[in-house]
Protein backbone atom coordinates (compact mmCIF):
# COMPACT_ATOMS: atom_id res chain seq x y z
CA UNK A 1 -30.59 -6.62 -31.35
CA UNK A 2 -32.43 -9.75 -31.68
CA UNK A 3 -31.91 -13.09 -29.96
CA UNK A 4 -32.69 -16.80 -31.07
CA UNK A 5 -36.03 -17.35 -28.82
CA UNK A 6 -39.59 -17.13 -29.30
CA UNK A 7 -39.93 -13.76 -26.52
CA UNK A 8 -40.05 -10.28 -28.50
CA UNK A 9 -37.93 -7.17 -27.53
CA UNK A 10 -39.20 -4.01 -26.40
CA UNK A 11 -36.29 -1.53 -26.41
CA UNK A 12 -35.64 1.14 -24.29
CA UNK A 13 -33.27 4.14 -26.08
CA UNK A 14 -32.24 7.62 -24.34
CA UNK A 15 -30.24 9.79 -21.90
CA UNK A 16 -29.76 8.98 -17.77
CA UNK A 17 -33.49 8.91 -17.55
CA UNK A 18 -33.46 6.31 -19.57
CA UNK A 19 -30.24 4.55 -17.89
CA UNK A 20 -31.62 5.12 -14.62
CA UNK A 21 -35.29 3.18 -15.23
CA UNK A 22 -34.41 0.40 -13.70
CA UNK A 23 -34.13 1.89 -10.16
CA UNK A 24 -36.42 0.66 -7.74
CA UNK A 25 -39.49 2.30 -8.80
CA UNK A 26 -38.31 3.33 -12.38
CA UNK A 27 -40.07 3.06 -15.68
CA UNK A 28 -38.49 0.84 -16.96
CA UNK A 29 -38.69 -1.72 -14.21
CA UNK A 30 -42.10 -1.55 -14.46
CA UNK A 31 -42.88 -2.22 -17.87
CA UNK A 32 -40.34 -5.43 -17.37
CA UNK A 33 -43.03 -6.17 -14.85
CA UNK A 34 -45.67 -5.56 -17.06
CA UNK A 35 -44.64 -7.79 -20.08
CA UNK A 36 -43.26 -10.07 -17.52
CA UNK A 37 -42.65 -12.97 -19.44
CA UNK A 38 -44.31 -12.10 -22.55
CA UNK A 39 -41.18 -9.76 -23.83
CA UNK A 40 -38.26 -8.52 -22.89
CA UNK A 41 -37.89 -4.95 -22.07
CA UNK A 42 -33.98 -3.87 -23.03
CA UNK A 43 -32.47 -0.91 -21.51
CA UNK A 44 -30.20 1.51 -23.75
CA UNK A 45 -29.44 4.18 -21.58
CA UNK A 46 -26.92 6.60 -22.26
CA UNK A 47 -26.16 9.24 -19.43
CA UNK A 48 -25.84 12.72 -20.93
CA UNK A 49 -26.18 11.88 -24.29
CA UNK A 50 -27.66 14.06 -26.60
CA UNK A 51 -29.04 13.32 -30.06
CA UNK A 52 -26.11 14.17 -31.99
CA UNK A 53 -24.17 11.50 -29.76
CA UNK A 54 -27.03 9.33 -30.61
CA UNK A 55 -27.16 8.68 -33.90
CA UNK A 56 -23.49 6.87 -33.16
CA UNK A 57 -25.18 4.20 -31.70
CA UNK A 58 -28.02 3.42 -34.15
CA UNK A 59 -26.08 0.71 -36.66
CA UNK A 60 -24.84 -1.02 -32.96
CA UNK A 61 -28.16 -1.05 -31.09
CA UNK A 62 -29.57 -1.57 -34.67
CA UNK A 63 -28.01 -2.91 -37.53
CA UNK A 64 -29.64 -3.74 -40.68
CA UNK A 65 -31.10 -7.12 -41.86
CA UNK A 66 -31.51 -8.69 -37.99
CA UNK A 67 -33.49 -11.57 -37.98
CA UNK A 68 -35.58 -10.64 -35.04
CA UNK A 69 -36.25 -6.86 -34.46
CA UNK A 70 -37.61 -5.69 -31.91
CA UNK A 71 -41.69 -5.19 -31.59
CA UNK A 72 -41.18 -1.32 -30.13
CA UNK A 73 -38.39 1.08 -29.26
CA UNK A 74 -38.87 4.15 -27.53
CA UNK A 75 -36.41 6.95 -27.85
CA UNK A 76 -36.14 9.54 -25.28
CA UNK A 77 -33.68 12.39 -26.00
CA UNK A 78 -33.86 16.04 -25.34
CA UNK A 79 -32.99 16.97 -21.85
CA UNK A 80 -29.68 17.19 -22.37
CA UNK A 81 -30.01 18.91 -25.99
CA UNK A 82 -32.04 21.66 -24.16
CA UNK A 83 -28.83 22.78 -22.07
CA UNK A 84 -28.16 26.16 -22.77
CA UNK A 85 -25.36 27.37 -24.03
CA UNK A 86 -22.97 29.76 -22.37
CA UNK A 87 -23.57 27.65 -19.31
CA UNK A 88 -21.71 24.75 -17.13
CA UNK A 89 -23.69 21.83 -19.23
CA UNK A 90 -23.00 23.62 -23.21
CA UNK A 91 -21.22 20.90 -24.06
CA UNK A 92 -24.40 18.70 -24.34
CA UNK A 93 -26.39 21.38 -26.46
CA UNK A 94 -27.85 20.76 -29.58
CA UNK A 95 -29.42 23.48 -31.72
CA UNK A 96 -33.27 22.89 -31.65
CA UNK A 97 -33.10 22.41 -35.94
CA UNK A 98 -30.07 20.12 -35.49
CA UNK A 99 -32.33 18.07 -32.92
CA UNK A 100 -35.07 17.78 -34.70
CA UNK A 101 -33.19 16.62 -37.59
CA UNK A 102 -31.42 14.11 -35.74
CA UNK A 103 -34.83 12.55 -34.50
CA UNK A 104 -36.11 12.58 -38.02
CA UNK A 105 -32.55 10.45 -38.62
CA UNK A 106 -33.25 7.94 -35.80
CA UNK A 107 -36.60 7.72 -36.84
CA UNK A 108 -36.15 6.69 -40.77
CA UNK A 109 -32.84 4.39 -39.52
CA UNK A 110 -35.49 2.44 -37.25
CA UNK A 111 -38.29 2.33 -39.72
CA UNK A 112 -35.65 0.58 -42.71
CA UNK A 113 -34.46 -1.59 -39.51
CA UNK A 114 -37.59 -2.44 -39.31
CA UNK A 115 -41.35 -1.49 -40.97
CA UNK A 116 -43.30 -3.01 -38.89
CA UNK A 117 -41.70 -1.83 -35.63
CA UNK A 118 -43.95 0.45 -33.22
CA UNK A 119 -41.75 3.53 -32.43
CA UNK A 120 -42.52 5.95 -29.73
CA UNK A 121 -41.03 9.41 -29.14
CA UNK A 122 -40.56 11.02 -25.37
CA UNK A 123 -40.17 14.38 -25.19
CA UNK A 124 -37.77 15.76 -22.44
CA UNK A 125 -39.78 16.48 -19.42
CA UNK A 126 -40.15 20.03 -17.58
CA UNK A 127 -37.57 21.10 -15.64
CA UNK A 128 -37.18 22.92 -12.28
CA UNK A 129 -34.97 25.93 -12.19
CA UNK A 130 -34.67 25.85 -8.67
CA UNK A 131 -34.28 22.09 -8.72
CA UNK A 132 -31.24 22.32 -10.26
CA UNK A 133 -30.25 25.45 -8.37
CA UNK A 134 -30.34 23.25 -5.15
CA UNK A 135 -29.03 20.48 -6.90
CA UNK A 136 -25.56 22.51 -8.06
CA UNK A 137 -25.14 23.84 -4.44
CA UNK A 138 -25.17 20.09 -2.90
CA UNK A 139 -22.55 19.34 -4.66
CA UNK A 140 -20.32 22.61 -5.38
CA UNK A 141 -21.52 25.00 -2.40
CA UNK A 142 -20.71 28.47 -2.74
CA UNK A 143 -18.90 27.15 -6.32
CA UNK A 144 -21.95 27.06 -7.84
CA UNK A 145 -22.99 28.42 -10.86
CA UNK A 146 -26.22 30.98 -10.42
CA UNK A 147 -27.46 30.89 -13.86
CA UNK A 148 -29.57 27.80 -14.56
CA UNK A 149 -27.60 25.20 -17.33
CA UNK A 150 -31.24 24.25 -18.58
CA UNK A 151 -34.86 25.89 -18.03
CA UNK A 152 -38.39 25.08 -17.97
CA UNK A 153 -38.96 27.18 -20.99
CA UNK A 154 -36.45 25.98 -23.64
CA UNK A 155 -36.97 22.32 -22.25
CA UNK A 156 -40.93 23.23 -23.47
CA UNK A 157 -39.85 24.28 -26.73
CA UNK A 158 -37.72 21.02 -27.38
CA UNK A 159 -40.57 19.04 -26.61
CA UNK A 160 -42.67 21.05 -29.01
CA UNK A 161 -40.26 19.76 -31.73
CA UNK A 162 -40.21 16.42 -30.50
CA UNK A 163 -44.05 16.25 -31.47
CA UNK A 164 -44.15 18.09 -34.36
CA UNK A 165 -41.17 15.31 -35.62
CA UNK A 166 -43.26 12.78 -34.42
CA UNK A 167 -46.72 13.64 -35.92
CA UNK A 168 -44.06 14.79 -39.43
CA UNK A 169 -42.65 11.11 -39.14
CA UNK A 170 -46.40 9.64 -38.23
CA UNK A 171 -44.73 7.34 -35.34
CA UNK A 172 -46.56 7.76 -31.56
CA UNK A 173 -45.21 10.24 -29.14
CA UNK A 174 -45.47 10.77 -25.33
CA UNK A 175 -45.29 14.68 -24.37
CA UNK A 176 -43.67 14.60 -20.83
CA UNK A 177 -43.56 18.17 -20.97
CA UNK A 178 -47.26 19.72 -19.97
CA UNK A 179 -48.15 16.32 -18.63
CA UNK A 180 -45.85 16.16 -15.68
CA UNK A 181 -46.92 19.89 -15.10
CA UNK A 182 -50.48 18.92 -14.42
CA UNK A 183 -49.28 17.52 -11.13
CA UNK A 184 -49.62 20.05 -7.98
CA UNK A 185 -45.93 20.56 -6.76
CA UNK A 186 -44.57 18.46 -9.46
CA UNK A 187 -41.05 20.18 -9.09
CA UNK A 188 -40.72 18.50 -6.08
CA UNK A 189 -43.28 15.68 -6.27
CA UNK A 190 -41.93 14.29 -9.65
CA UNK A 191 -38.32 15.69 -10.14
CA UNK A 192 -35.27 14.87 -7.47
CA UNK A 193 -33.08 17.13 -8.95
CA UNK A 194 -35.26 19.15 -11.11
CA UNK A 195 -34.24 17.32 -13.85
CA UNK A 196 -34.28 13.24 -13.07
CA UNK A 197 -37.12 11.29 -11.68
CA UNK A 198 -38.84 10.35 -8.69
CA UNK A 199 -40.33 6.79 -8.15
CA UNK A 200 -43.80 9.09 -8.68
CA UNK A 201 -41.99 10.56 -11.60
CA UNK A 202 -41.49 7.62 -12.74
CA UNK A 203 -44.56 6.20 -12.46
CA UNK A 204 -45.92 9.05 -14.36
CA UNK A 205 -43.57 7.90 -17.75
CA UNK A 206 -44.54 4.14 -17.24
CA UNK A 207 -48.40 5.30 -17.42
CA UNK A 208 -48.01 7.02 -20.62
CA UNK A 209 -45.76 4.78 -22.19
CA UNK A 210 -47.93 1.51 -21.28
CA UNK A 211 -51.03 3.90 -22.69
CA UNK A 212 -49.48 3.76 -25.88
CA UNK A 213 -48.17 0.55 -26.17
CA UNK A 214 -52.27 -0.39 -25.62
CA UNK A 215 -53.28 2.11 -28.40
CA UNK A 216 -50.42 0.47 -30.96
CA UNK A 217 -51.90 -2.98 -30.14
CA UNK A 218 -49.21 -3.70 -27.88
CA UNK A 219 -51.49 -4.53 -24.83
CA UNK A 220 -49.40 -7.30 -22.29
CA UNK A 221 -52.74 -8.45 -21.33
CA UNK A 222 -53.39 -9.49 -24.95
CA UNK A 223 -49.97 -11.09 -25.87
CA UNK A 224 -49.04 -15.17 -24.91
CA UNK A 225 -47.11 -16.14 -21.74
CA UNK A 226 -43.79 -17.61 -23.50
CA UNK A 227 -44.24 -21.50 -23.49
CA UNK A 228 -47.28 -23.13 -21.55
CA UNK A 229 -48.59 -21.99 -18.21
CA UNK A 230 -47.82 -24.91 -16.00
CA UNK A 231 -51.64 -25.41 -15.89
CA UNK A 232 -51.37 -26.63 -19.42
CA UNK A 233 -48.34 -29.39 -18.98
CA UNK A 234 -49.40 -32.90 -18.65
CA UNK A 235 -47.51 -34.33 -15.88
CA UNK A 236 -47.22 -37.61 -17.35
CA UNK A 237 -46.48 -36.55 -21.01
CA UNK A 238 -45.17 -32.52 -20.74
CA UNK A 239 -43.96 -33.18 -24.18
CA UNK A 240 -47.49 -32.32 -25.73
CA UNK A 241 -48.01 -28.75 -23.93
CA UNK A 242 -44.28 -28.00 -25.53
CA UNK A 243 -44.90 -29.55 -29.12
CA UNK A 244 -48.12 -27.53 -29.00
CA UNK A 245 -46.92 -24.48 -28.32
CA UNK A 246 -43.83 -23.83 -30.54
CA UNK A 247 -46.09 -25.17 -33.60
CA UNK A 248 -48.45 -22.18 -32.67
CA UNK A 249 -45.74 -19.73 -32.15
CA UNK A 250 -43.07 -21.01 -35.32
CA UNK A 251 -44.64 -23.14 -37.51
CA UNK A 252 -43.95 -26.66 -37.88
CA UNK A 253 -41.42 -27.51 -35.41
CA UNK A 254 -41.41 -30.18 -32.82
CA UNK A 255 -39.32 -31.08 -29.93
CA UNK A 256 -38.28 -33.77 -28.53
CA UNK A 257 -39.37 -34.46 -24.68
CA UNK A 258 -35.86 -35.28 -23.45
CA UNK A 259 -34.66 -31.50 -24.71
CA UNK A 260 -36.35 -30.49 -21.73
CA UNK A 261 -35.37 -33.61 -19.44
């Protein structure tokens, strides 16, 4: 992770809802429009991972010693741990002690990637029984399974751990869980399956993930614009708004006008 410009990295780790976020109307598209131009929001998305599958990917999304870590990283794993076993999706279940565990992993492997690195937990939102029940019968009719693969209940008790890990680990959290449920008809409103987002769904993530960024000190209203506002270049030497701006941002550095000829 890492690349050689002056822009930081905001990274974006977790299951489909994750991998989805840059839909029209996702999360993640709209924290890219947020730090628009002041950092670059990654997408890591891995559809129906768990966090057992997870920790395979930390030393390739994050290998030790890079030069340019990223300022935050949210991780956002649990729906698909929640699926109950004995049921179509068991394959994806992880024991609620395994899970935990395995966030207290990712956690420490980000904080030696990086110290300084604001990390934010999500836990898996609510999820509609009946949701899914539709959802199953769309695609496999009569087939169907009757017994739910996840429920509203368990998917609670996940994101109990997921905070307890977080306030254990002392990193920030979001808790999806009772906060989506505040919403009147949010099985409907927020879920399209019962289990992925809406656009309003989404909007309700990107609200509580921007709050946080704020509270770390991660505010996009408060970071620079990478390189001058074209307010600031001289049309008759741009050179100066250029020098100016990479010795504020790196030190003593200066380039040459006909770089950008």
């Amino acid at each position: 992770m890492g690349s050689h410009g002056i822009r930081p990295e905001i990274v974006l780790l977790g299951d489909s809802i994750t991998e989805q976020s840059f839909k029209d109307g996702g999360w993640g598209a709209s924290l890219a429009n947020a730090y628009s131009r002041k950092a670059d929001v990654l997408v890591r998305g891995y559809g129906g991972y768990n966090t057992k599958w997870a920790l395979f990917l930390l030393n390739h999304i994050f290998p030790l010693g890079s030069p340019k870590p990223p300022i935050a990283t949210t991780i956002f794993f649990g729906a698909n741990d929640a699926a109950l076993l004995g049921r179509t999706s068991e394959r994806q279940h992880v024991p609620i002690e395994d899970y935990k565990q395995n966030l207290r992993k990712i956690v420490l492997h980000l904080k030696e990637y990086s110290p300084s690195m604001q990390i934010v937990l999500i836990t898996p939102p609510p999820v509609s029984e009946e949701g899914r029940q539709r959802y199953a019968e769309s695609l496999y009719g009569e087939n169907a399974m009757k017994l739910p693969e996840r429920t509203n209940e368990v998917a609670g008790q996940y994101a109990k751990a997921c905070v307890e890990i977080a306030k254990e680990m002392s990193v920030w959290y979001v808790n999806l869980w009772p906060k989506m449920q505040e919403t009147d008809g949010w099985q409907d409103k927020l879920l399209s399956d019962g289990l992925h987002l809406t656009p309003e769904g989404n909007t309700v993530v990107y609200e509580e993930v921007i709050k946080v960024f704020n509270e770390a000190g991660l505010s996009a209203d408060k970071m620079p614009l990478d390189f001058p506002h074209h307010s600031q270049i001289d049309g008759k030497n741009p050179e100066i708004a250029f020098q100016q701006e990479v010795v504020t941002r790196a030190g003593a550095c200066t380039i040459d006008k006909h770089v950008f000829v």
